[in-house]
C-alpha atoms as a PDB file:
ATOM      1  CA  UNK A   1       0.000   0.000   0.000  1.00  0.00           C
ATOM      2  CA  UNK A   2       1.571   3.418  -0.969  1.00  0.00           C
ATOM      3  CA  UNK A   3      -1.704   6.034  -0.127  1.00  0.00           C
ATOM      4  CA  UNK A   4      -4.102   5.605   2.415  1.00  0.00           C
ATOM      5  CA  UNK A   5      -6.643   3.870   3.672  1.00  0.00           C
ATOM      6  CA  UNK A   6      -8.743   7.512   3.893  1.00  0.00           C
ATOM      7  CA  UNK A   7     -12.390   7.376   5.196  1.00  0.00           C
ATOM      8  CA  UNK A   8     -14.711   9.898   4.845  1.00  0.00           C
ATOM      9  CA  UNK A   9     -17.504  10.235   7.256  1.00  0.00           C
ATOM     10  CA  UNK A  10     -19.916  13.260   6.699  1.00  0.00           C
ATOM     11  CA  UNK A  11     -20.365  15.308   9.898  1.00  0.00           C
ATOM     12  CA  UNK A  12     -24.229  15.638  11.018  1.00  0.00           C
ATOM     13  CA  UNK A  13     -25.622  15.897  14.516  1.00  0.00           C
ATOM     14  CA  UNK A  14     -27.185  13.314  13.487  1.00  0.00           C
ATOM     15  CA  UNK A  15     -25.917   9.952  15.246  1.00  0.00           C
ATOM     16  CA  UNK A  16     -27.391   7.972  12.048  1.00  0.00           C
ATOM     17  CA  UNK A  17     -25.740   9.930   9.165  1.00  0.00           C
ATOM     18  CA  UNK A  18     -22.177  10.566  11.338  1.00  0.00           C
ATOM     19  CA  UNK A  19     -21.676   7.038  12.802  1.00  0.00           C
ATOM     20  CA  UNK A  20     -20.462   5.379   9.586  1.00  0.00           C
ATOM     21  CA  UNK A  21     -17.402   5.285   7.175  1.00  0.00           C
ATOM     22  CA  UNK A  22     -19.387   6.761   3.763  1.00  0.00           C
ATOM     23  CA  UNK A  23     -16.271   6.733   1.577  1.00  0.00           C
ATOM     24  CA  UNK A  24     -13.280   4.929   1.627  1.00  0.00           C
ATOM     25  CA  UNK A  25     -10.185   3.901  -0.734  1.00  0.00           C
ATOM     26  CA  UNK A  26      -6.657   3.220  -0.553  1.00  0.00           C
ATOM     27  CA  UNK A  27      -3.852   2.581  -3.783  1.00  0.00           C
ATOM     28  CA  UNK A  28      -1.491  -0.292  -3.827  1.00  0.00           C
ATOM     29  CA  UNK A  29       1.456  -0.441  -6.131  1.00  0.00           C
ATOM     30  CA  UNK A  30       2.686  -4.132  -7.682  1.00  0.00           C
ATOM     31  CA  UNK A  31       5.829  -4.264  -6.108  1.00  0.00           C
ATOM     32  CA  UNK A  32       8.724  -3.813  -8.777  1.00  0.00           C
ATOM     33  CA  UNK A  33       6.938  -2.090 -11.036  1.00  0.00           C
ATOM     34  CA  UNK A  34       4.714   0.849 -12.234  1.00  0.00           C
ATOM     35  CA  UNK A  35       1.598  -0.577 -11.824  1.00  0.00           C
ATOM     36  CA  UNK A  36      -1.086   1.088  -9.209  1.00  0.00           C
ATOM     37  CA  UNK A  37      -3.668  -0.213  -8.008  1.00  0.00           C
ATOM     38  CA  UNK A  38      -6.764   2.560  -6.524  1.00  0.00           C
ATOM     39  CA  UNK A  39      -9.465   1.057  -4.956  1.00  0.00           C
ATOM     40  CA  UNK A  40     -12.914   2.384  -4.045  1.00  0.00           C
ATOM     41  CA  UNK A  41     -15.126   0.300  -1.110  1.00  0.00           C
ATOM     42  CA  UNK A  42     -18.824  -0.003  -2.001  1.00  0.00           C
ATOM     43  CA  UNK A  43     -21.738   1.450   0.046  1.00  0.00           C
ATOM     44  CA  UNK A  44     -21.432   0.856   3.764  1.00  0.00           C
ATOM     45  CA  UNK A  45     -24.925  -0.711   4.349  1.00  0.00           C
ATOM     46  CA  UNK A  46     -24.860   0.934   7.460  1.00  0.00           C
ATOM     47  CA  UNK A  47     -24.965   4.757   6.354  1.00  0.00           C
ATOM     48  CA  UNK A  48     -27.475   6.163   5.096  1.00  0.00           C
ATOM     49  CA  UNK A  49     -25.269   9.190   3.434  1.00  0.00           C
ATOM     50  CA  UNK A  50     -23.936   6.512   1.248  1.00  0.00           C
ATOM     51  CA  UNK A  51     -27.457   5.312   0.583  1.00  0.00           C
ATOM     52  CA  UNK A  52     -29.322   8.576   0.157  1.00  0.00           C
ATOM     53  CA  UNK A  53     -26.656  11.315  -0.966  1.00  0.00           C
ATOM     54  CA  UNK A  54     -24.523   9.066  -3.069  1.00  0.00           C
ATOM     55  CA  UNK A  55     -26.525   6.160  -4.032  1.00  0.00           C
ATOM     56  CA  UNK A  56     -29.654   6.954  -4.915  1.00  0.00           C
ATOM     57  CA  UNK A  57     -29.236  10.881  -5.802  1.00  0.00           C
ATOM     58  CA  UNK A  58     -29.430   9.898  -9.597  1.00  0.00           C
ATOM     59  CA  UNK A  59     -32.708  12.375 -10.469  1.00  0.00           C
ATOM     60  CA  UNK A  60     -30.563  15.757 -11.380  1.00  0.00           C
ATOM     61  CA  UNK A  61     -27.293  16.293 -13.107  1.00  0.00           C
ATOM     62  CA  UNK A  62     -24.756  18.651 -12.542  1.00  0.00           C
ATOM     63  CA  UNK A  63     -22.032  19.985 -14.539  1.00  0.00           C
ATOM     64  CA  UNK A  64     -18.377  18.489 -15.000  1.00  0.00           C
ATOM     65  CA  UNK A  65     -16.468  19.978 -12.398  1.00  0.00           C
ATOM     66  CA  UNK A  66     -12.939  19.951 -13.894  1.00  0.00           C
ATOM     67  CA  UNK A  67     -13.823  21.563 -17.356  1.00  0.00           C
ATOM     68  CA  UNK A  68     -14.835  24.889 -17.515  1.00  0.00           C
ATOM     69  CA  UNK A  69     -17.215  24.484 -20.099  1.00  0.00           C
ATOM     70  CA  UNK A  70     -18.940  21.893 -19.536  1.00  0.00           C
ATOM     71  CA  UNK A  71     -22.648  23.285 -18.998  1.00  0.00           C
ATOM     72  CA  UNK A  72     -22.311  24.197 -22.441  1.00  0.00           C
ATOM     73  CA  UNK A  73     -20.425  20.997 -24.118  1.00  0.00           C
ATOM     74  CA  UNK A  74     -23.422  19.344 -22.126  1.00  0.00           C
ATOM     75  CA  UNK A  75     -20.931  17.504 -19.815  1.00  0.00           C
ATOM     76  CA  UNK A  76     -22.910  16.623 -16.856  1.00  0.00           C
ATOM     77  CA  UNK A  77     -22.930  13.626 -14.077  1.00  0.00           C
ATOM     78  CA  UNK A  78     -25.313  12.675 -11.999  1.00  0.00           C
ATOM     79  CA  UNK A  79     -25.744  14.943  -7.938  1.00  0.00           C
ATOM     80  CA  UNK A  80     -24.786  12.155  -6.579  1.00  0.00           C
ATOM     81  CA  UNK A  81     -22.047  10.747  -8.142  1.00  0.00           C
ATOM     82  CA  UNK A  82     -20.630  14.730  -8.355  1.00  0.00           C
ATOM     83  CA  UNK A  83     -20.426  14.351  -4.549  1.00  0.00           C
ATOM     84  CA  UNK A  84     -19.150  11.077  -4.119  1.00  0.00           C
ATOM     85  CA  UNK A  85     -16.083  12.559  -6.490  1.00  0.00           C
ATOM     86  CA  UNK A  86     -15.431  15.600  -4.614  1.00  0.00           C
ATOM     87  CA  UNK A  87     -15.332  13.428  -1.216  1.00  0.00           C
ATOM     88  CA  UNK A  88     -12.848  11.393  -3.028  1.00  0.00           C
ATOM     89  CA  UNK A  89     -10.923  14.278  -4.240  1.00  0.00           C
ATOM     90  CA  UNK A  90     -11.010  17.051  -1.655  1.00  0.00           C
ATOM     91  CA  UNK A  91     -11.901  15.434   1.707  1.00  0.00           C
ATOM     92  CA  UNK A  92      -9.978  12.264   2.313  1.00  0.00           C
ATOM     93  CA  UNK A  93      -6.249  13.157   2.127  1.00  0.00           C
ATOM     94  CA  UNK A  94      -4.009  10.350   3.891  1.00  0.00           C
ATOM     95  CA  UNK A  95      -2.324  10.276   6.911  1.00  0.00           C
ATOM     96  CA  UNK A  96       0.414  12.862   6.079  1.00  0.00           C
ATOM     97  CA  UNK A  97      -2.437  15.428   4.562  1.00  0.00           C
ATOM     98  CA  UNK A  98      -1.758  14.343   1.020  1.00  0.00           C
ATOM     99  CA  UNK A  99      -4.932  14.090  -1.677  1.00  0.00           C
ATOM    100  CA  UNK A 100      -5.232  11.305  -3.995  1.00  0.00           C
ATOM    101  CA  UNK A 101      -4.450  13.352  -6.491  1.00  0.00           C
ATOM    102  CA  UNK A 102      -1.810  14.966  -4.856  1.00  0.00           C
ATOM    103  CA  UNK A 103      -0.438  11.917  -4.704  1.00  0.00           C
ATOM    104  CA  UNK A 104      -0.588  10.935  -8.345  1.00  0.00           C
ATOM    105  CA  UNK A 105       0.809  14.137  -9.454  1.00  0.00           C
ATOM    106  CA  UNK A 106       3.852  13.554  -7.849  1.00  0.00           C
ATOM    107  CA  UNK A 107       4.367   9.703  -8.903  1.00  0.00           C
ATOM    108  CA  UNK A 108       3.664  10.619 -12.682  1.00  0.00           C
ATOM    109  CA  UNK A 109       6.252  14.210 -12.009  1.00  0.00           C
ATOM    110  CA  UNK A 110       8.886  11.493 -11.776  1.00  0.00           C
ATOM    111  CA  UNK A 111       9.247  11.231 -15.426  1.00  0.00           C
ATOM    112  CA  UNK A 112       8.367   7.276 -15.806  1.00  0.00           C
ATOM    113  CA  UNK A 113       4.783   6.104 -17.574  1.00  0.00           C
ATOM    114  CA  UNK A 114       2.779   4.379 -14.879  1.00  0.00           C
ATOM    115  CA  UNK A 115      -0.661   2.356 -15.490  1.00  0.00           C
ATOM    116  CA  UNK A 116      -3.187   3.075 -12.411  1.00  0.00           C
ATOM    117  CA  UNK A 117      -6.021   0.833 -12.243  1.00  0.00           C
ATOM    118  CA  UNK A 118      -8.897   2.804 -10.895  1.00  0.00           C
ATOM    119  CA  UNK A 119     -11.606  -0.213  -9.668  1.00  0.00           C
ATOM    120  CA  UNK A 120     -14.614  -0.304  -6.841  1.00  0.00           C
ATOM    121  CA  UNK A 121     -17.370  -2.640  -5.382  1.00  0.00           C
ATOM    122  CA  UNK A 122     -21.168  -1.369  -5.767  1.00  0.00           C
ATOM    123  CA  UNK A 123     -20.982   2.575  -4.542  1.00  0.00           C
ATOM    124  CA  UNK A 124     -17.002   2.338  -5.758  1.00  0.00           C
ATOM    125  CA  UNK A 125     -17.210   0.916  -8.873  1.00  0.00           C
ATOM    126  CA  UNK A 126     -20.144   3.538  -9.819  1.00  0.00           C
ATOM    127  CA  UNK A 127     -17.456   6.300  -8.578  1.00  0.00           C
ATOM    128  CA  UNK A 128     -14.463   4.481 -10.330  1.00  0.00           C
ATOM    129  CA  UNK A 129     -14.622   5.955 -13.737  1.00  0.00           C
ATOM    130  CA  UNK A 130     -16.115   9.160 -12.840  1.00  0.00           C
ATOM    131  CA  UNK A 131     -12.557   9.167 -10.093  1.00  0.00           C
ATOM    132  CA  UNK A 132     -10.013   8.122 -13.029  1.00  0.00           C
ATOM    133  CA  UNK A 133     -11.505  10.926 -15.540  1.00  0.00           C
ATOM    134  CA  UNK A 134     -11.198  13.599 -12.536  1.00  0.00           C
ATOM    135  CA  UNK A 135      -7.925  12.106 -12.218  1.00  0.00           C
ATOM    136  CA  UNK A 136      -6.921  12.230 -15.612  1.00  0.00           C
ATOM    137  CA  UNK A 137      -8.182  15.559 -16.572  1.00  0.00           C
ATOM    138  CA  UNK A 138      -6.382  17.455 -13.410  1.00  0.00           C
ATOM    139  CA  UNK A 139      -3.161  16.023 -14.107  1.00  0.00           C
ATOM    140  CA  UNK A 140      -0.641  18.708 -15.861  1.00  0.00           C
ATOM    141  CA  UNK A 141      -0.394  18.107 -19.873  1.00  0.00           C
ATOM    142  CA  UNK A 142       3.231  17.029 -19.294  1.00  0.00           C
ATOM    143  CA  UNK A 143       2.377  14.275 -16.645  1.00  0.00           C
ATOM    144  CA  UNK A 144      -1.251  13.141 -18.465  1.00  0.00           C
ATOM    145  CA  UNK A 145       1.258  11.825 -21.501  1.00  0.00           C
ATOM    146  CA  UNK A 146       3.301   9.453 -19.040  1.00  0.00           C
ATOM    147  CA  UNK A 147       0.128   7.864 -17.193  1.00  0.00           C
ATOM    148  CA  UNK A 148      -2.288   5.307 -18.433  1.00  0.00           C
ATOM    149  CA  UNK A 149      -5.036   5.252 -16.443  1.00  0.00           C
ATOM    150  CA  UNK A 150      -7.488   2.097 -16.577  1.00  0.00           C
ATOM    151  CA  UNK A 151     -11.231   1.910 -15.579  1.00  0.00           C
END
């Protein structure tokens, strides 16, 4: 394992919605060789975040986030999958602070092509291509040549 485990938990007063890990992933890397592994867990049957913000938030799309024209290129994803992403992204750095794609940006800055495997269960393997795209299109030109992401 070279990033994580990182859980997200939404914060609520709520006992029901804050009790439970909503998000969580981690990235393993074949040892010897360029090859990463991210992994997405499925819904926690336990929360209902995962079940109600995430899950079953399918009725309204909202924009790409990471192109700036996207409202008008029609680019759009569904509420809840939009959230799921941006927990994923912005709120589950590791245990040094670092982001996911923090992360990524500085194994691909190394100069060497890597392949990273972007999978999930149920909840993660909904939020496993919408994750690699994020990844791939807020990676610098330079870097997006030398990584092959898979889905």
């Amino acid at each position: 394992m070279v990033w994580g485990p990182s859980v997200f938990q939404a914060k609520s007063e709520d006992p029901l919605v804050a009790a439970y890990a909503d998000n969580t992933m981690y990235m393993a890397q074949e040892i010897g060789t360029n090859n990463y592994v991210l992994a997405i867990a499925g819904t926690n049957p336990a929360s209902i975040y995962s079940w109600l913000i995430q899950d079953f938030n399918v009725h309204s799309a909202v924009p790409w986030p990471f192109s700036p024209d996207a409202k008008e290129k029609n680019e759009m994803l569904a509420k809840g999958t939009s959230i799921g992403i941006d927990n994923l992204n912005n709120k589950m750095p590791n245990s040094d602070g670092v982001s996911i794609q923090e992360f990524i940006q500085s194994i691909a800055n190394k100069g060497t092509p890597i392949q990273l495997h972007v999978t999930g269960h149920s909840l993660g393997g909904a939020l496993s291509p919408a994750l690699a795209l994020s990844i791939h299109d807020q990676l610098t030109a330079s870097t997006r040549a030398l990584s092959l992401i898979h889905i």
